[in-house]
Protein backbone atom coordinates (compact mmCIF):
# COMPACT_ATOMS: atom_id res chain seq x y z
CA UNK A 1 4.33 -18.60 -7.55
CA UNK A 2 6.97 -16.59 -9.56
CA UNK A 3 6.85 -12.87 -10.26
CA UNK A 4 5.44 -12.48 -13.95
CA UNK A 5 7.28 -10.49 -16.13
CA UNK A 6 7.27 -6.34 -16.03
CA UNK A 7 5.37 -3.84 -17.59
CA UNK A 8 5.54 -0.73 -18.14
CA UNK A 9 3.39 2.28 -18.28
CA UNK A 10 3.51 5.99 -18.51
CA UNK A 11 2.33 8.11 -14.55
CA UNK A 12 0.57 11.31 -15.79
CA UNK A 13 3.71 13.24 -15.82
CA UNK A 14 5.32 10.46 -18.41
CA UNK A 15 7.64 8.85 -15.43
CA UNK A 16 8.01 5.17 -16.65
CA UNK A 17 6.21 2.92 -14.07
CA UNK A 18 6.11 -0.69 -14.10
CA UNK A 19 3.48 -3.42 -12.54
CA UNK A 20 3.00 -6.80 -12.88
CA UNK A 21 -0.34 -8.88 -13.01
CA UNK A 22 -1.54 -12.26 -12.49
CA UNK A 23 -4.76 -14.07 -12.72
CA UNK A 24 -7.92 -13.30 -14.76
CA UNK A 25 -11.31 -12.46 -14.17
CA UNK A 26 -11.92 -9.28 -11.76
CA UNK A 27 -9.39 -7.21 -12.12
CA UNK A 28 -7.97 -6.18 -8.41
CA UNK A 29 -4.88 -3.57 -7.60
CA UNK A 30 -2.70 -3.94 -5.18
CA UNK A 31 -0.32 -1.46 -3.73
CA UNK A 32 2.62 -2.29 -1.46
CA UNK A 33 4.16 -0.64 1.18
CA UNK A 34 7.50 1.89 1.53
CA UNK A 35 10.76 0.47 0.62
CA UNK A 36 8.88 -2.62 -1.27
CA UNK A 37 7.31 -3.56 -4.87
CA UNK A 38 4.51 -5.77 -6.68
CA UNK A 39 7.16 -8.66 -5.17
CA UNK A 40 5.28 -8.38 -1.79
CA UNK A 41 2.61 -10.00 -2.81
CA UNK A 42 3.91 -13.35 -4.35
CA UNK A 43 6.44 -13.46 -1.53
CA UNK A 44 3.68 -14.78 0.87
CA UNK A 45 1.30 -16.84 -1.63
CA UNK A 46 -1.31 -13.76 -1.37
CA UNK A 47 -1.32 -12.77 -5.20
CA UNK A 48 -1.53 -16.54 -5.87
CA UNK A 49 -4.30 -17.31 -3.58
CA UNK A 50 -6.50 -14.26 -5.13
CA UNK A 51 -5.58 -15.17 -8.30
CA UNK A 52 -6.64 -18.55 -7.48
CA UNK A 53 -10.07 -17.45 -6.89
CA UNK A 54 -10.77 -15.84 -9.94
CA UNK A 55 -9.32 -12.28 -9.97
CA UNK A 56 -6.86 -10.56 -12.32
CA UNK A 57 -4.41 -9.43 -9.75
CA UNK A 58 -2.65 -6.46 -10.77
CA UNK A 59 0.33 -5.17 -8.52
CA UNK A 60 2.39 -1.74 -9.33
CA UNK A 61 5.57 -0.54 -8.22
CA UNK A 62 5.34 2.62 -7.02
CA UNK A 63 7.61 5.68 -8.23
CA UNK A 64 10.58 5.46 -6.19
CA UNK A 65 10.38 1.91 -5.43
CA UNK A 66 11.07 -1.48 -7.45
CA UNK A 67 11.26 -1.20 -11.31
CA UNK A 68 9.39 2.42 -11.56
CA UNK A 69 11.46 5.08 -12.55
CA UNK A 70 13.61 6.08 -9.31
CA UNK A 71 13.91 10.32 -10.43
CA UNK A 72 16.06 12.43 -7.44
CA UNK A 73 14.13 15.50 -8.34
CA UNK A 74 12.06 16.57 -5.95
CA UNK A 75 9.68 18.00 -8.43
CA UNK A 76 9.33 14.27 -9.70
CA UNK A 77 7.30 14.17 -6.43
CA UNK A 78 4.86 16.35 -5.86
CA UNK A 79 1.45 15.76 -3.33
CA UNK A 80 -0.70 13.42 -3.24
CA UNK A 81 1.94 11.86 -6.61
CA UNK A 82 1.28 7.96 -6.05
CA UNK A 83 -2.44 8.81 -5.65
CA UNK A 84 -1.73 10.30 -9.12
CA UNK A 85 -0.18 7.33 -10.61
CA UNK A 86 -2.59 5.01 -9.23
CA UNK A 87 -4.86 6.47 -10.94
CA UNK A 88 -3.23 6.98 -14.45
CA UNK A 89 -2.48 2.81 -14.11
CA UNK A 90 -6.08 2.67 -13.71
CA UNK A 91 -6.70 4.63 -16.52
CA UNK A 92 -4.08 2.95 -18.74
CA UNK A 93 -5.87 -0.55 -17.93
CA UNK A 94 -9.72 1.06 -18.99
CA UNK A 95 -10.62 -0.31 -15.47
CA UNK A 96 -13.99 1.02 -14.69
CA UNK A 97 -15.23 -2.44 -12.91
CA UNK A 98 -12.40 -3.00 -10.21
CA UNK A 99 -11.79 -3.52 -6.49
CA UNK A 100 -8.48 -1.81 -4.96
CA UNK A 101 -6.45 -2.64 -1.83
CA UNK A 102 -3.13 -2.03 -0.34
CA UNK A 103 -0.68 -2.64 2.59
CA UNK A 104 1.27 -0.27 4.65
CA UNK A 105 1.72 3.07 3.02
CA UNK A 106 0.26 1.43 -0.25
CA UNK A 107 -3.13 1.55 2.19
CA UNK A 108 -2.85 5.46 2.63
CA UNK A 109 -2.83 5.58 -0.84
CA UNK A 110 -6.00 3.57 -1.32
CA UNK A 111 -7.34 5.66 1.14
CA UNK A 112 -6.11 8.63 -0.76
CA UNK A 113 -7.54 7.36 -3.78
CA UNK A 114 -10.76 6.61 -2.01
CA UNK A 115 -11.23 10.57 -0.68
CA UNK A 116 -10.54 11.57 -4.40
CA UNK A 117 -13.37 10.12 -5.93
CA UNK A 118 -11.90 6.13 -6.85
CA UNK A 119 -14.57 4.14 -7.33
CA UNK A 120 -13.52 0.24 -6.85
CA UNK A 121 -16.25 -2.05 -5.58
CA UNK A 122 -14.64 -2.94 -2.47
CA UNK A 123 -11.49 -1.71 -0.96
CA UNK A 124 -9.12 -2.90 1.51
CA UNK A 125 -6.79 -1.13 4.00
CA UNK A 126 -4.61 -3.26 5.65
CA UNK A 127 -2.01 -2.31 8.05
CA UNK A 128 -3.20 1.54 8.70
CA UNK A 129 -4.80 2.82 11.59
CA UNK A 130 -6.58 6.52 11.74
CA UNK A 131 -3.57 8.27 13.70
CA UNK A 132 -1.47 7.32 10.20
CA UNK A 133 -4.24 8.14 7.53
CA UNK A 134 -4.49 11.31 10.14
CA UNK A 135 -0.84 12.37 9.55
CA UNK A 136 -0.76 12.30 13.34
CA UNK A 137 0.99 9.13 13.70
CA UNK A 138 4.56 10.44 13.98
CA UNK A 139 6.54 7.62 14.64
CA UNK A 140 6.58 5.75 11.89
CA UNK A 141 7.39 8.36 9.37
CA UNK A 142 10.26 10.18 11.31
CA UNK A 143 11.85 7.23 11.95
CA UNK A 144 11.94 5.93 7.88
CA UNK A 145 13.31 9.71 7.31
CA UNK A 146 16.36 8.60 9.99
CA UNK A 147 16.89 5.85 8.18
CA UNK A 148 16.70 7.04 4.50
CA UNK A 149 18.64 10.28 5.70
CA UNK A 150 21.74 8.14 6.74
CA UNK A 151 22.92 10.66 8.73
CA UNK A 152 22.41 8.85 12.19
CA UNK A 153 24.54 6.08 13.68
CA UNK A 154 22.30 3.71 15.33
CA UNK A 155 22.98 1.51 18.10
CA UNK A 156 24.30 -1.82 17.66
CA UNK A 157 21.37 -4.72 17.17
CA UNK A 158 19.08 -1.84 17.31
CA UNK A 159 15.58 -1.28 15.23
CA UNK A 160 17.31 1.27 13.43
CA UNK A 161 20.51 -0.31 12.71
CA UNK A 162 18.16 -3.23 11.05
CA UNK A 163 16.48 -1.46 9.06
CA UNK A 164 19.19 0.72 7.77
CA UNK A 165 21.01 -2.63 6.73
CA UNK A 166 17.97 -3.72 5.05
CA UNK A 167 17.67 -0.64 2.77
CA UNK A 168 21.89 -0.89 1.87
CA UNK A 169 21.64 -4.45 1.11
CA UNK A 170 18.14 -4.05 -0.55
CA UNK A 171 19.41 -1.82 -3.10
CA UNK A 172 16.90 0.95 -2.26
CA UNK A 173 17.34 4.56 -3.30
CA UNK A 174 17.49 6.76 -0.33
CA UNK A 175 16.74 9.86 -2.49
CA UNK A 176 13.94 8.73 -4.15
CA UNK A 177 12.13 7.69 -1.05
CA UNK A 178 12.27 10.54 1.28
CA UNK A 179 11.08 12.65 -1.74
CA UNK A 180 8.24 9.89 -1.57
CA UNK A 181 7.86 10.29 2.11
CA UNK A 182 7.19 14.45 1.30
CA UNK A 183 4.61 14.01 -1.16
CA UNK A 184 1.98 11.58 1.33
CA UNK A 185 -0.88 13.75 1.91
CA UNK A 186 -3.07 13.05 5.16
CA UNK A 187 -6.93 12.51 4.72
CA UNK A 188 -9.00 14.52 7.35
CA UNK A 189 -11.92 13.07 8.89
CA UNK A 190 -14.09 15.02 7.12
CA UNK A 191 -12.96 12.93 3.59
CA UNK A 192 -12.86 9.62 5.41
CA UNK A 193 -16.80 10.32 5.74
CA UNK A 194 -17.91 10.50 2.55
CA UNK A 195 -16.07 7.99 1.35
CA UNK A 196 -19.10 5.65 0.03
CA UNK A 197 -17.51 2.38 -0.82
CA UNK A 198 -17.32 -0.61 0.87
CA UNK A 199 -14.18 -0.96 2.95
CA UNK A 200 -11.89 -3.53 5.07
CA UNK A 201 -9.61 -2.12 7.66
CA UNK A 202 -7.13 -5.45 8.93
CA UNK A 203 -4.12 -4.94 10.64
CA UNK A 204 -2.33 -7.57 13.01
CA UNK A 205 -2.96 -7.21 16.72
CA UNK A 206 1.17 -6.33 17.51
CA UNK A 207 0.69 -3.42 14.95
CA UNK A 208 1.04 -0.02 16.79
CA UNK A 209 -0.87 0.90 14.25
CA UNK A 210 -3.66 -1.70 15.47
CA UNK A 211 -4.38 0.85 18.53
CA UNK A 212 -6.18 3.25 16.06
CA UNK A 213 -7.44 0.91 13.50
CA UNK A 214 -10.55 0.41 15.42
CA UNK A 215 -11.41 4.55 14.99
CA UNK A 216 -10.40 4.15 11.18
CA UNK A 217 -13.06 1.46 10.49
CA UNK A 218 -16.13 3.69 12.02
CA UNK A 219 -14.41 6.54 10.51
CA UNK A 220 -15.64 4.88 7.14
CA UNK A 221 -19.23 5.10 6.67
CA UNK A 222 -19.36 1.37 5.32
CA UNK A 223 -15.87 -0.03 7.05
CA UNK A 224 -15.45 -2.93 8.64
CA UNK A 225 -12.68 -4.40 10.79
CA UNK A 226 -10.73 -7.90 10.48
CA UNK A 227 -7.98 -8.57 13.56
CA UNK A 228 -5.10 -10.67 12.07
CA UNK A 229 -2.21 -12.14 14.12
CA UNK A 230 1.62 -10.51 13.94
CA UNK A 231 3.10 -7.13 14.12
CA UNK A 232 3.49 -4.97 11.35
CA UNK A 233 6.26 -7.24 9.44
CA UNK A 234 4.40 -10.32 9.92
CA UNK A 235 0.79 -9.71 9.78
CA UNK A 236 1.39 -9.78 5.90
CA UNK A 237 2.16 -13.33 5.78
CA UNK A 238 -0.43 -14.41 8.43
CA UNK A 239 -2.61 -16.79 6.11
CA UNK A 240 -5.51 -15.30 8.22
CA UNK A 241 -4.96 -11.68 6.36
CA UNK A 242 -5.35 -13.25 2.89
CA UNK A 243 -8.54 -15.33 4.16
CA UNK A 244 -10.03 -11.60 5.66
CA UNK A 245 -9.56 -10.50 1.80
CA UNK A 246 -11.27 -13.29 0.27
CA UNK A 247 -14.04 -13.47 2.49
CA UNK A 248 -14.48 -9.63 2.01
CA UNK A 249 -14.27 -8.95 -1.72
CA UNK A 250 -16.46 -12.04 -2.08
CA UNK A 251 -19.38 -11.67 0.45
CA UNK A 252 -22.02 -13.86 -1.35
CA UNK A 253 -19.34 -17.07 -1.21
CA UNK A 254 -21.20 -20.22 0.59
């Protein structure tokens, strides 16, 4: 499927924002992860598939990333700010009737969402585990803020070295996303528990992320927990991640 066209709309602060949708019928957001955009999820056939079984997909490019506003400010980026603009989408759309999921960091946000009073029907956290949604997780983070810093020569064929070619040649603005990486907010346990809605936790079984993923599901009153083949690159594209969505936002399918 190809990318739709842009739109725009304005975050609470009037930073220009853009998302793209697909589909009709229930409307469902999806947020991506760091260093990506609403192209994630056409990339892999997931937007299509959904679409495909009758929802209005709706994917948005978070500040910093893709064809949102990219401000080097750091006051253009203050706590808890994608939280903020997922909800101002929200509110832009009149969606009242909606389900809400997300990959990567675009899952801390749903979950950040979640602990400030969102109310989709169902909502699904893919590729998080507790230690992450914690802000205990470490790794992850501190490495992306080597990277974006570009201040460290990494070895040859390394992890590092990778991914720091990936953001040159991806065009990605290194300012704009460590400002991004300083406003994510952690959710304490105490949040995760009275989160009421319904909620999927699926990350692949090579995730690192997959060790505590187990402890973020029970830490949701009502989550459950789908195991999907691949690492933390691949489980996106396993067709078994899109088939642990549809079975979970529709339940009452025969």
């Amino acid at each position: 499927m190809v990318s739709p066209e842009v739109t725009f709309f304005a975050g609470r602060d009037g930073v220009r924002l853009a998302y793209r949708e697909v589909g009709a019928g229930r409307p469902l957001v999806l947020l991506h992860g760091i260093t990506g955009d609403a192209a994630l999820w056409f990339e892999h056939g997931t937007a299509g598939t959904l679409a495909a079984r009758g929802h209005r997909v709706i994917m948005p490019d978070f500040r910093g990333h893709g064809r949102s506003a990219k401000p080097h400010e750091a006051s253009a980026y203050p706590p808890d700010v994608l939280a903020d603009d997922g909800f101002a989408l929200i509110e832009h759309l009149g969606l009242d009737d909606y389900d809400l999921g997300g990959y990567s960091l675009g899952a801390r946000i749903v979950v950040r969402m979640l602990a400030r009073g969102a109310a989709p029907g169902r909502a699904v956290v893919a590729g998080q585990g507790l230690r992450e949604v914690l802000g205990t997780g470490g790794g992850a983070g501190a490495f992306l803020r080597r990277v974006f810093a570009g201040t460290e020569a990494f070895e040859p064929g390394s992890p590092g070295e990778r991914a720091a070619q990936r953001l040159r040649s991806g065009g990605e603005d290194p300012v704009a996303l460590l400002h991004v990486l300083d406003s994510i907010v952690a959710t304490p346990r105490e949040a995760l528990g009275r989160i009421r809605v319904p909620a999927l936790v699926a990350v692949g079984g090579d995730d690192e992320r997959a060790v505590s993923a187990d402890e973020l599901a029970a830490s949701l009153p009502y989550g459950t927990r789908a195991a999907v083949p691949g690492d933390h690159r691949t489980a996106l594209a396993a067709p078994e991640l899109v088939a642990a969505i549809v079975d979970f936002l529709h339940p009452d399918a025969g």
